[in-house]
PDB file of N, CA and C in Angstrom:
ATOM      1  N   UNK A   1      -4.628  21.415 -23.410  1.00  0.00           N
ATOM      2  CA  UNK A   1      -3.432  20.730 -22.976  1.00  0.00           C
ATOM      3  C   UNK A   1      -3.566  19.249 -23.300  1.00  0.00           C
ATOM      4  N   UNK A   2      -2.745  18.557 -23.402  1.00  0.00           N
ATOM      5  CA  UNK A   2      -2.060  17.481 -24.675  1.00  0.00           C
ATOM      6  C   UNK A   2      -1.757  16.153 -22.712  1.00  0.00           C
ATOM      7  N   UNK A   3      -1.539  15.096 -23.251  1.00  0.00           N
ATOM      8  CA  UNK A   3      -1.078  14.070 -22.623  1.00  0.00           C
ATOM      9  C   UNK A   3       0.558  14.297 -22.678  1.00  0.00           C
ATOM     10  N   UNK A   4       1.163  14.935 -23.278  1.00  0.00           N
ATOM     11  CA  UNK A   4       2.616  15.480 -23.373  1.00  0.00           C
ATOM     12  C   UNK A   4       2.739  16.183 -22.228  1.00  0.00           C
ATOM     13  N   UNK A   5       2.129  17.374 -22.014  1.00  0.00           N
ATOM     14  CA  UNK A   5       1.911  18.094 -20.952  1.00  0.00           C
ATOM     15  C   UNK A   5       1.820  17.300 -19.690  1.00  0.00           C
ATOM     16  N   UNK A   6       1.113  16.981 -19.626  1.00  0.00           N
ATOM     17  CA  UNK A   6       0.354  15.873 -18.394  1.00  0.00           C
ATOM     18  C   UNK A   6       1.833  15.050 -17.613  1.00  0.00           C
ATOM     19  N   UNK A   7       2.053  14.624 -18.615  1.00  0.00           N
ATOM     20  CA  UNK A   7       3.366  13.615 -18.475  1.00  0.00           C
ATOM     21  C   UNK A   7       4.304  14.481 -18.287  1.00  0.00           C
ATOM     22  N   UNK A   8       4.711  15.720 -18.503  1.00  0.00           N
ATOM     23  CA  UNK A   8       5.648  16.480 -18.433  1.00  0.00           C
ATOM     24  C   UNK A   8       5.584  16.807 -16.817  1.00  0.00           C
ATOM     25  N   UNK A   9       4.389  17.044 -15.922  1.00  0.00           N
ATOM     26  CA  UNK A   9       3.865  17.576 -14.706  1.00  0.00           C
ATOM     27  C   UNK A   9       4.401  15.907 -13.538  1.00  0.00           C
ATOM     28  N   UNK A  10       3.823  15.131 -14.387  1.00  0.00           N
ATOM     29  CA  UNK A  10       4.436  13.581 -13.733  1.00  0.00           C
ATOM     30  C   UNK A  10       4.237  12.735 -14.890  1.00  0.00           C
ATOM     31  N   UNK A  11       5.893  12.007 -14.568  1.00  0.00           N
ATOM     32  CA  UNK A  11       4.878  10.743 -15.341  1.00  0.00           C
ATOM     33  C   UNK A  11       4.449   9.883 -15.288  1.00  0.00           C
ATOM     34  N   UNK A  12       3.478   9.150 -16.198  1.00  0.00           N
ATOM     35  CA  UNK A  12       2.002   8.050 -16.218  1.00  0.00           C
ATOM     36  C   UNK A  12       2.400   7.147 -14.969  1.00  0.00           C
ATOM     37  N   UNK A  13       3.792   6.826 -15.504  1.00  0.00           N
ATOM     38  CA  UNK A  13       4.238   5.691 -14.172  1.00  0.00           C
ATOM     39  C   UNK A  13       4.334   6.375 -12.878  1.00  0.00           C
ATOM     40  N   UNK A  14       3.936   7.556 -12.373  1.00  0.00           N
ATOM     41  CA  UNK A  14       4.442   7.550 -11.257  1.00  0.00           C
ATOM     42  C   UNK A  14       2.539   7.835 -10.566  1.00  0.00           C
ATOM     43  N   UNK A  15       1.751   7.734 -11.119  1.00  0.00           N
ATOM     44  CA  UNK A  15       0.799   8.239 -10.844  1.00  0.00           C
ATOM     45  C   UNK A  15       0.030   6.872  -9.791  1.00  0.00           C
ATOM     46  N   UNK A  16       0.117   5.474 -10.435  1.00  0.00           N
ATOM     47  CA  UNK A  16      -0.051   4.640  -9.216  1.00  0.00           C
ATOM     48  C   UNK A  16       0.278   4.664  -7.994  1.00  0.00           C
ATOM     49  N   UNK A  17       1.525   4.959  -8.184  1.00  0.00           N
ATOM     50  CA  UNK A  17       2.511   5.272  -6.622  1.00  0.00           C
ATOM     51  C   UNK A  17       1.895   6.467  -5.761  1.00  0.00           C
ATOM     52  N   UNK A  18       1.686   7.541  -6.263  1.00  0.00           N
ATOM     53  CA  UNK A  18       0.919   8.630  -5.844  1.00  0.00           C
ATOM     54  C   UNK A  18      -0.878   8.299  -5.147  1.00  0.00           C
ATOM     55  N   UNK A  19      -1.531   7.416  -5.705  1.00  0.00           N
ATOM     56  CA  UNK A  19      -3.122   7.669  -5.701  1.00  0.00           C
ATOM     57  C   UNK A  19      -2.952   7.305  -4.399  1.00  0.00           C
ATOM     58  N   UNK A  20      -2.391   6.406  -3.181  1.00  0.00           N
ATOM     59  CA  UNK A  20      -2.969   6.030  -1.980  1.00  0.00           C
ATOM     60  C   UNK A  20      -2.779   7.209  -1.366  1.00  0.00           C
ATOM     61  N   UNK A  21      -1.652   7.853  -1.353  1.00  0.00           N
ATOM     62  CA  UNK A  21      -1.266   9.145  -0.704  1.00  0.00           C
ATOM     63  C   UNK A  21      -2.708  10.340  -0.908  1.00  0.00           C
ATOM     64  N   UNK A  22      -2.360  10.258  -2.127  1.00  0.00           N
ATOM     65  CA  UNK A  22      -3.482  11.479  -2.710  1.00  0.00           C
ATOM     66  C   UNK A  22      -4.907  11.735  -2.158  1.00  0.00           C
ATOM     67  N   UNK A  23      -5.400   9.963  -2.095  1.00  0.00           N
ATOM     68  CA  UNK A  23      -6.196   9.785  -1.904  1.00  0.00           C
ATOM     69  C   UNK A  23      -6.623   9.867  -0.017  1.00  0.00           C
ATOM     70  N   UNK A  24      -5.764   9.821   0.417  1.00  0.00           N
ATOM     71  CA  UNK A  24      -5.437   9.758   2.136  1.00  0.00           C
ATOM     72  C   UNK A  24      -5.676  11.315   2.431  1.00  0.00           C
ATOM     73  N   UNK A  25      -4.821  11.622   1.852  1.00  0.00           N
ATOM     74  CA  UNK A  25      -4.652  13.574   1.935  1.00  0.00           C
ATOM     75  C   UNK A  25      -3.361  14.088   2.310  1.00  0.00           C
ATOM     76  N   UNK A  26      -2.488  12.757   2.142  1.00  0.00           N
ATOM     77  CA  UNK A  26      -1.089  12.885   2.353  1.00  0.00           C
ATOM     78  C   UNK A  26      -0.177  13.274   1.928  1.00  0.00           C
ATOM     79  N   UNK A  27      -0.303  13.678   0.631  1.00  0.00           N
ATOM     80  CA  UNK A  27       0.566  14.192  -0.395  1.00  0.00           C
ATOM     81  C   UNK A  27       0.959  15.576   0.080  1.00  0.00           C
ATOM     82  N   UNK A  28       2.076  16.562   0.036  1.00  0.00           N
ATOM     83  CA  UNK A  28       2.459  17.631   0.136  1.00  0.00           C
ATOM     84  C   UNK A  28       1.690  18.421  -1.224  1.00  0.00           C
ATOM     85  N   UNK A  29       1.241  19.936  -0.339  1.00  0.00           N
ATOM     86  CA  UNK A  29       0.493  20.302  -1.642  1.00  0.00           C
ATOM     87  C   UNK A  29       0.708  20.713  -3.149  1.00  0.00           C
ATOM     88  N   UNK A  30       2.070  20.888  -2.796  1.00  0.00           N
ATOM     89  CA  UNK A  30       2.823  20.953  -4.246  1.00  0.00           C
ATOM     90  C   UNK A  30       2.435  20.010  -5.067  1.00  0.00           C
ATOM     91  N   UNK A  31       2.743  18.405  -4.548  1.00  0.00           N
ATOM     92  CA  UNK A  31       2.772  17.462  -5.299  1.00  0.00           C
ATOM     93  C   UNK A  31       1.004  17.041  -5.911  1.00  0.00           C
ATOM     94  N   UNK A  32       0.437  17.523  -4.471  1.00  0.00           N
ATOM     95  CA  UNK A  32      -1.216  17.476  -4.739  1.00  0.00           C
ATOM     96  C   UNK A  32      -1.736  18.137  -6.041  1.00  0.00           C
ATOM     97  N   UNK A  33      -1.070  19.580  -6.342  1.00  0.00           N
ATOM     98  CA  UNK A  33      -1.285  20.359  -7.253  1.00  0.00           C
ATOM     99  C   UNK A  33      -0.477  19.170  -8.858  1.00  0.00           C
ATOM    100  N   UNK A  34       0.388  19.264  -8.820  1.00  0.00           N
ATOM    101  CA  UNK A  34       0.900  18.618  -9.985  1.00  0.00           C
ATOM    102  C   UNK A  34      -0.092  17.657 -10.066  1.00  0.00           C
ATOM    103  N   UNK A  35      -0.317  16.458  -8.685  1.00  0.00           N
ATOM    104  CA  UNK A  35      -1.109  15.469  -9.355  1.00  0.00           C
ATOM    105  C   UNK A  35      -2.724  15.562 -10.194  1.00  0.00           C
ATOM    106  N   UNK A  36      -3.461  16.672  -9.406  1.00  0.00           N
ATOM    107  CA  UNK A  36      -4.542  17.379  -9.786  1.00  0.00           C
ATOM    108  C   UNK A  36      -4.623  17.416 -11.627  1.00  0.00           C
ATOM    109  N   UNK A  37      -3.408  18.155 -11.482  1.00  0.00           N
ATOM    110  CA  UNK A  37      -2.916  19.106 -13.300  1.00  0.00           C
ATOM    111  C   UNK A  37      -2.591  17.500 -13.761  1.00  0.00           C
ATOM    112  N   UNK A  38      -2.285  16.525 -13.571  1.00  0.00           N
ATOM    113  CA  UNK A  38      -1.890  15.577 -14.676  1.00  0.00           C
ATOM    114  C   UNK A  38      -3.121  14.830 -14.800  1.00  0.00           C
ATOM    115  N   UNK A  39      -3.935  14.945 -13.899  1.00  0.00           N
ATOM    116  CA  UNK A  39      -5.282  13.898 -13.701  1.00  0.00           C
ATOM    117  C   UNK A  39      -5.924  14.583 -15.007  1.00  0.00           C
ATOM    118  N   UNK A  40      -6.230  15.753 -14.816  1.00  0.00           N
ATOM    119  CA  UNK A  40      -7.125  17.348 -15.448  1.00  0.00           C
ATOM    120  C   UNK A  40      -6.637  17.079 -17.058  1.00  0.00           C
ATOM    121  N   UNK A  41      -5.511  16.711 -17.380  1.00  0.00           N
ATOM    122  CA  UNK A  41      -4.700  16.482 -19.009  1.00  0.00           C
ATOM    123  C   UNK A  41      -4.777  15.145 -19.389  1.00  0.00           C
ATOM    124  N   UNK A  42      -4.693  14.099 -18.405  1.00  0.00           N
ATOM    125  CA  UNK A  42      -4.407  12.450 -18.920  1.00  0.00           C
ATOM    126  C   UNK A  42      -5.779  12.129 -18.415  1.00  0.00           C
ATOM    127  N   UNK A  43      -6.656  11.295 -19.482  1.00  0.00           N
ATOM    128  CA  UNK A  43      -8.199  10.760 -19.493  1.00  0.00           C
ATOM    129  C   UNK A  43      -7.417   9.074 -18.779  1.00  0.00           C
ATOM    130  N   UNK A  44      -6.444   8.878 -19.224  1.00  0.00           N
ATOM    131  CA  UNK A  44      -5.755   7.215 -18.991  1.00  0.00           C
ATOM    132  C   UNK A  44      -6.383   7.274 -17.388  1.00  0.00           C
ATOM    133  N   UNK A  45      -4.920   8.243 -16.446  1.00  0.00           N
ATOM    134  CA  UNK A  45      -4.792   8.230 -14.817  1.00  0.00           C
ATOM    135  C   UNK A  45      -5.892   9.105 -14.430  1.00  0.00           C
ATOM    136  N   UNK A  46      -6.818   9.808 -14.843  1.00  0.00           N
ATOM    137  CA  UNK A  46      -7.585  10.013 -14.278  1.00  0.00           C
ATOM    138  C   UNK A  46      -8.840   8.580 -14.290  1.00  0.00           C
ATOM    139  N   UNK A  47      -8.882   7.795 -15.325  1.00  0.00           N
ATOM    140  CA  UNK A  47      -9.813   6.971 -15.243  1.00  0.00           C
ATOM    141  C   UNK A  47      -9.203   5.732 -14.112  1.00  0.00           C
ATOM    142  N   UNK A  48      -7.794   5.620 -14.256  1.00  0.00           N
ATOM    143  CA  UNK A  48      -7.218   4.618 -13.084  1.00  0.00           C
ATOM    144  C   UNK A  48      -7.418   5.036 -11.886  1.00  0.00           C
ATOM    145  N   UNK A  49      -7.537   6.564 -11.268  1.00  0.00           N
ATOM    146  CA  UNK A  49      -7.637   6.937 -10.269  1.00  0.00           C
ATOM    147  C   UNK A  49      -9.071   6.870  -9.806  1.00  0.00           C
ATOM    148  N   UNK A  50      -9.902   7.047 -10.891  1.00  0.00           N
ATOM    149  CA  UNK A  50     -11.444   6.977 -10.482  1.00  0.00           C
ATOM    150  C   UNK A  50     -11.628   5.208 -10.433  1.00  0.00           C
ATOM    151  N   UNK A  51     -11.268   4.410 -11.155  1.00  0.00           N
ATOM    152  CA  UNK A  51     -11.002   3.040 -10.750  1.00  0.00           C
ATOM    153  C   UNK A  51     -10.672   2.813  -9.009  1.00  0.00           C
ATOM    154  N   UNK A  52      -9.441   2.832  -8.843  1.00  0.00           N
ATOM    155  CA  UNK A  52      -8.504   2.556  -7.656  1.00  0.00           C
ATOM    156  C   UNK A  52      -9.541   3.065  -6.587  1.00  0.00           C
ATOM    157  N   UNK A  53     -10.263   4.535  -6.849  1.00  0.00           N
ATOM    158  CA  UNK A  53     -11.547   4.781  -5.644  1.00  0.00           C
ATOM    159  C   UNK A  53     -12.353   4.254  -5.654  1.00  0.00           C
ATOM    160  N   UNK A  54     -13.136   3.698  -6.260  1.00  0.00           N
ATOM    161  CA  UNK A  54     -14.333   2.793  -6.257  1.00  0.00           C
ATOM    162  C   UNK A  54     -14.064   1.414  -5.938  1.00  0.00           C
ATOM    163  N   UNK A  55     -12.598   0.756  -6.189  1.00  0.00           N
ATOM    164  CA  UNK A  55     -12.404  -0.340  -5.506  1.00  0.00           C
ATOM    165  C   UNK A  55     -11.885   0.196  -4.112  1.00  0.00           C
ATOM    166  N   UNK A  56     -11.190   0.857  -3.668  1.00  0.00           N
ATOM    167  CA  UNK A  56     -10.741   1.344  -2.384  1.00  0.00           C
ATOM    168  C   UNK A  56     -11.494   2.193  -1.348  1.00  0.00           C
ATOM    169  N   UNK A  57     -12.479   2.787  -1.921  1.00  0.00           N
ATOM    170  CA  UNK A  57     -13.805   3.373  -0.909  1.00  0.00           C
ATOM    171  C   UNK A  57     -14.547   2.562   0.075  1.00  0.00           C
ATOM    172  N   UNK A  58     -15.005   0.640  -0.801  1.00  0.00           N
ATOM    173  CA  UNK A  58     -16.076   0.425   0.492  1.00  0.00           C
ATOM    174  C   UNK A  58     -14.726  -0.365   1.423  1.00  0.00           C
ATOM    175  N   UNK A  59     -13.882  -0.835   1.139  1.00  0.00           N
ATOM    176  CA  UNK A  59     -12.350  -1.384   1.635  1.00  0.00           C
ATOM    177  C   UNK A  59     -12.491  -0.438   3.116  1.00  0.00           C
ATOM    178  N   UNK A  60     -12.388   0.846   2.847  1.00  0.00           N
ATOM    179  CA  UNK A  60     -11.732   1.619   3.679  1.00  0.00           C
ATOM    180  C   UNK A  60     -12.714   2.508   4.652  1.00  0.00           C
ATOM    181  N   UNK A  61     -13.902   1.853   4.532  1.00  0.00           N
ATOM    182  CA  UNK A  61     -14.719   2.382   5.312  1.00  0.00           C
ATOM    183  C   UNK A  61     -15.429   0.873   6.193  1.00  0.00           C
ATOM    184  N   UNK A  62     -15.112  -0.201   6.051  1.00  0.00           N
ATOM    185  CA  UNK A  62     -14.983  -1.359   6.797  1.00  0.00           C
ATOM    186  C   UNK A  62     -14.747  -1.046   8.274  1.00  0.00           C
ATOM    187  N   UNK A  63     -15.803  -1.484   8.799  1.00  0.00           N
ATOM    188  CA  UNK A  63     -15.596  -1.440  10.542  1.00  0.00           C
ATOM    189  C   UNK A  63     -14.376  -2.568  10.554  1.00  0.00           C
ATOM    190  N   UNK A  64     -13.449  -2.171  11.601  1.00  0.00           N
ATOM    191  CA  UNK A  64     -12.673  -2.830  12.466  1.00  0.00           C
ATOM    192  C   UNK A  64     -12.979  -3.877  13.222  1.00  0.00           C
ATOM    193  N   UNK A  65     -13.740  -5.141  12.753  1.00  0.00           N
ATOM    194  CA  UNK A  65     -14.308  -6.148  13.787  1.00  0.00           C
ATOM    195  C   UNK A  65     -13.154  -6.893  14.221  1.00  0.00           C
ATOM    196  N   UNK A  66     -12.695  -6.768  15.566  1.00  0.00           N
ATOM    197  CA  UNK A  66     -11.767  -7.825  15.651  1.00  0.00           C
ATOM    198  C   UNK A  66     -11.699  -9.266  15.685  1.00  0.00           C
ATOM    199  N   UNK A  67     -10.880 -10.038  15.034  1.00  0.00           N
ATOM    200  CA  UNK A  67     -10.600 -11.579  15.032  1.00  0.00           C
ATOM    201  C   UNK A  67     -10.914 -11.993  16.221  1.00  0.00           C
ATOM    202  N   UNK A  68     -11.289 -13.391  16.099  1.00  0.00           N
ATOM    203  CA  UNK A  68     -11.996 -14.057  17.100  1.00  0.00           C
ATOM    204  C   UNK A  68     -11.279 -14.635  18.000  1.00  0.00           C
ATOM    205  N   UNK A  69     -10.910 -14.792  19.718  1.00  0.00           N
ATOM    206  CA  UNK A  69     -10.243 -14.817  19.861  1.00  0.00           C
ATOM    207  C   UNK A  69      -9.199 -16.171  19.795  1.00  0.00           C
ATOM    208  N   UNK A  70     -10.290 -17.225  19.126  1.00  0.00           N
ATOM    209  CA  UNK A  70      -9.415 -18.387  18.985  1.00  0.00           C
ATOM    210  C   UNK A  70      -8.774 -18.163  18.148  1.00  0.00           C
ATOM    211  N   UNK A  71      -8.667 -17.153  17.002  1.00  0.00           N
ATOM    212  CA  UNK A  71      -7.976 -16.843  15.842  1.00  0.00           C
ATOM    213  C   UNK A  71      -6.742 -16.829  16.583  1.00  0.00           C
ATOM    214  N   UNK A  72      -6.609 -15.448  17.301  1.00  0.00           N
ATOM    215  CA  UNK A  72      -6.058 -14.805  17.586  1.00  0.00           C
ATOM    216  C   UNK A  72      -4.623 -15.448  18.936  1.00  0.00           C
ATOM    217  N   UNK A  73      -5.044 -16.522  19.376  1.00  0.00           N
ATOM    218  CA  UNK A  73      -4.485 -17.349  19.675  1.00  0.00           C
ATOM    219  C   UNK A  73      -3.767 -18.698  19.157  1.00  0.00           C
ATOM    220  N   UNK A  74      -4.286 -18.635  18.212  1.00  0.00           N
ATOM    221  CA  UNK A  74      -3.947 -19.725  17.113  1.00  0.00           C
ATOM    222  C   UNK A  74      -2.713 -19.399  16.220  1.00  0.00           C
ATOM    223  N   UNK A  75      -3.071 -17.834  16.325  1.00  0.00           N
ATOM    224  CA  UNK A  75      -2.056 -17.038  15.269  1.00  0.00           C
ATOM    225  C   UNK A  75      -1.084 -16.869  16.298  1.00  0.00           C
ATOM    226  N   UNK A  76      -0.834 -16.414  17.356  1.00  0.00           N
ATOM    227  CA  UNK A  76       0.568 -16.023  18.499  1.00  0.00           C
ATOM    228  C   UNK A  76       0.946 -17.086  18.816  1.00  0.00           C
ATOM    229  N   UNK A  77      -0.026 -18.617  18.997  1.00  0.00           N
ATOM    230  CA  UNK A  77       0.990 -19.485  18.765  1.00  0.00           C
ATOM    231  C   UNK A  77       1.980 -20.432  18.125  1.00  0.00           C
ATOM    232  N   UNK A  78       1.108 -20.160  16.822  1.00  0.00           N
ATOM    233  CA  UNK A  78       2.050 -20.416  15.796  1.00  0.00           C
ATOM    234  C   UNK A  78       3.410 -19.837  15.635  1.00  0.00           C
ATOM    235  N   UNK A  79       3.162 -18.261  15.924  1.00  0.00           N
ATOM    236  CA  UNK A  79       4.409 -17.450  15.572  1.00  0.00           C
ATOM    237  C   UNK A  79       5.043 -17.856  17.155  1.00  0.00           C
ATOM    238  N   UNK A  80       4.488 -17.880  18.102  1.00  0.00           N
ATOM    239  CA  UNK A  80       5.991 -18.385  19.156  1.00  0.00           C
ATOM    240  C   UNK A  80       6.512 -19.768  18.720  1.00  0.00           C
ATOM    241  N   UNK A  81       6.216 -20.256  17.937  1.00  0.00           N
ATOM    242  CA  UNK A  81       6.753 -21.797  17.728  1.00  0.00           C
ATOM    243  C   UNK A  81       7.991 -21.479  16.411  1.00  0.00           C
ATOM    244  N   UNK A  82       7.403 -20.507  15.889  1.00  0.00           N
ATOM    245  CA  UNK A  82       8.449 -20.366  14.153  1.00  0.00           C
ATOM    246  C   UNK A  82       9.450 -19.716  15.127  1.00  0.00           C
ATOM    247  N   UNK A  83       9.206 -18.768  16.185  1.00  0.00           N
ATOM    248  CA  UNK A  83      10.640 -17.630  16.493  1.00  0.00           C
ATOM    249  C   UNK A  83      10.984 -19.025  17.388  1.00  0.00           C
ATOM    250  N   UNK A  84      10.759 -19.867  17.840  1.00  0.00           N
ATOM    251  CA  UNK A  84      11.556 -21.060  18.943  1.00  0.00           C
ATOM    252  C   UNK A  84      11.776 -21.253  17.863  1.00  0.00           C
ATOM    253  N   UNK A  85      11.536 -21.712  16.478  1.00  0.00           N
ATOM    254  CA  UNK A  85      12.567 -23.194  15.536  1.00  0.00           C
ATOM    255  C   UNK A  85      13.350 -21.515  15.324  1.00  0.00           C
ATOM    256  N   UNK A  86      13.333 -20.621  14.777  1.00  0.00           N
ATOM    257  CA  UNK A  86      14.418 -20.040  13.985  1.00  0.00           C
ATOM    258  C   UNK A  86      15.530 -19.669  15.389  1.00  0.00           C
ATOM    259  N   UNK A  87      15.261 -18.814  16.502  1.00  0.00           N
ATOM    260  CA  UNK A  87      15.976 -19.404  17.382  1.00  0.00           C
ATOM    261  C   UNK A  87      16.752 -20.275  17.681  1.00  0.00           C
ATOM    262  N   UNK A  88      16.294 -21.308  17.589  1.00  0.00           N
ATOM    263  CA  UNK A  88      17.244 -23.017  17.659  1.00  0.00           C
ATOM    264  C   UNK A  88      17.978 -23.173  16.427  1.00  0.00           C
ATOM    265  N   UNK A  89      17.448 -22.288  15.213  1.00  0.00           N
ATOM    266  CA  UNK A  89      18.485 -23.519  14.352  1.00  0.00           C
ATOM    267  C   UNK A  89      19.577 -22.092  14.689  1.00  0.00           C
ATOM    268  N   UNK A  90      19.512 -20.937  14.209  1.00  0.00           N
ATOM    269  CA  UNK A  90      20.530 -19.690  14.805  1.00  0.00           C
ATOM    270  C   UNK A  90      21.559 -19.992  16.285  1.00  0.00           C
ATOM    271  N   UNK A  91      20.655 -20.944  16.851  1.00  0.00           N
ATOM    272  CA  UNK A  91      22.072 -21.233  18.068  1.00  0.00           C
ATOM    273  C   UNK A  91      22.645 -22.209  17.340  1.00  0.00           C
ATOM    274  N   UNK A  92      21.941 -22.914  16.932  1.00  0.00           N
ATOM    275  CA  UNK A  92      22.723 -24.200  15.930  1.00  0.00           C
ATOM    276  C   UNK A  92      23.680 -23.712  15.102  1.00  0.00           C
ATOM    277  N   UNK A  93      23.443 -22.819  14.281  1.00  0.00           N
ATOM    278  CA  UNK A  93      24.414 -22.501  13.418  1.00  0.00           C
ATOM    279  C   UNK A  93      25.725 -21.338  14.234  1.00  0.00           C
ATOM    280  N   UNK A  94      25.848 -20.948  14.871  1.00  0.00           N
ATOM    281  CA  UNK A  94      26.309 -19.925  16.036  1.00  0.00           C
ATOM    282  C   UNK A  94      27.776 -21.219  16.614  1.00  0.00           C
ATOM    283  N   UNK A  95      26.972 -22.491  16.963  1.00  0.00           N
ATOM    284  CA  UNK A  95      28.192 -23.237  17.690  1.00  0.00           C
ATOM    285  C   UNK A  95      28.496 -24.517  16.704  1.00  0.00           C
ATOM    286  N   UNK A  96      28.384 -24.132  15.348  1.00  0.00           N
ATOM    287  CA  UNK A  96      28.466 -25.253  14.264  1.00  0.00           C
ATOM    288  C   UNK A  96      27.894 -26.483  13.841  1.00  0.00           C
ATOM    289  N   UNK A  97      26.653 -26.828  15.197  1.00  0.00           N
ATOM    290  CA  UNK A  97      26.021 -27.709  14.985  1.00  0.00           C
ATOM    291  C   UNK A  97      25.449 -28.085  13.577  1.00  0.00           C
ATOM    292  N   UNK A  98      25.074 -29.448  13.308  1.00  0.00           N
ATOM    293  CA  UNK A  98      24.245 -29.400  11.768  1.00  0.00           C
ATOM    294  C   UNK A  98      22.710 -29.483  11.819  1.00  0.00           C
TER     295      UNK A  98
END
């Protein structure tokens, strides 16, 4: 079987869109099967897919350390200050103010 084939099952472009799913175990198995059969025919997306895992394997096995909590305060108060200005200028613009 030919890269014609391959592409006929999906095509090349849709195979990025597919690998996080695939790779999760999320894909419906239909689509799992097609993606399998185009990997198995195209040397291209199978080498992008073996790419995309080796950068996305040690990513995704990263402990969860949480931010520190001055971060974490630093960050909620920034964002209560942006929703007060967008707030204010939205009443502003609401009663025509400039």
């Amino acid at each position: 079987m030919n890269g014609l084939m391959a592409r006929a099952l999906y095509p090349c472009a849709h195979i990025p869109d597919l690998t996080y799913d695939y790779l999760e175990g999320r894909l419906p198995a239909l689509t799992t099967l097609r993606f399998k059969a185009h990997l198995a025919m195209c040397e291209g997306c199978a080498e992008f897919v073996s790419l995309y895992t080796l950068a996305a394997d040690p990513v995704r096995f990263l402990d969860e350390t949480p931010p520190p909590s001055e971060l974490v305060e630093l960050t909620l108060s920034f964002l209560d200050k942006e929703l007060d200005r967008e707030r204010g200028t939205a009443e502003r613009d609401s009663i025509g103010e400039p």
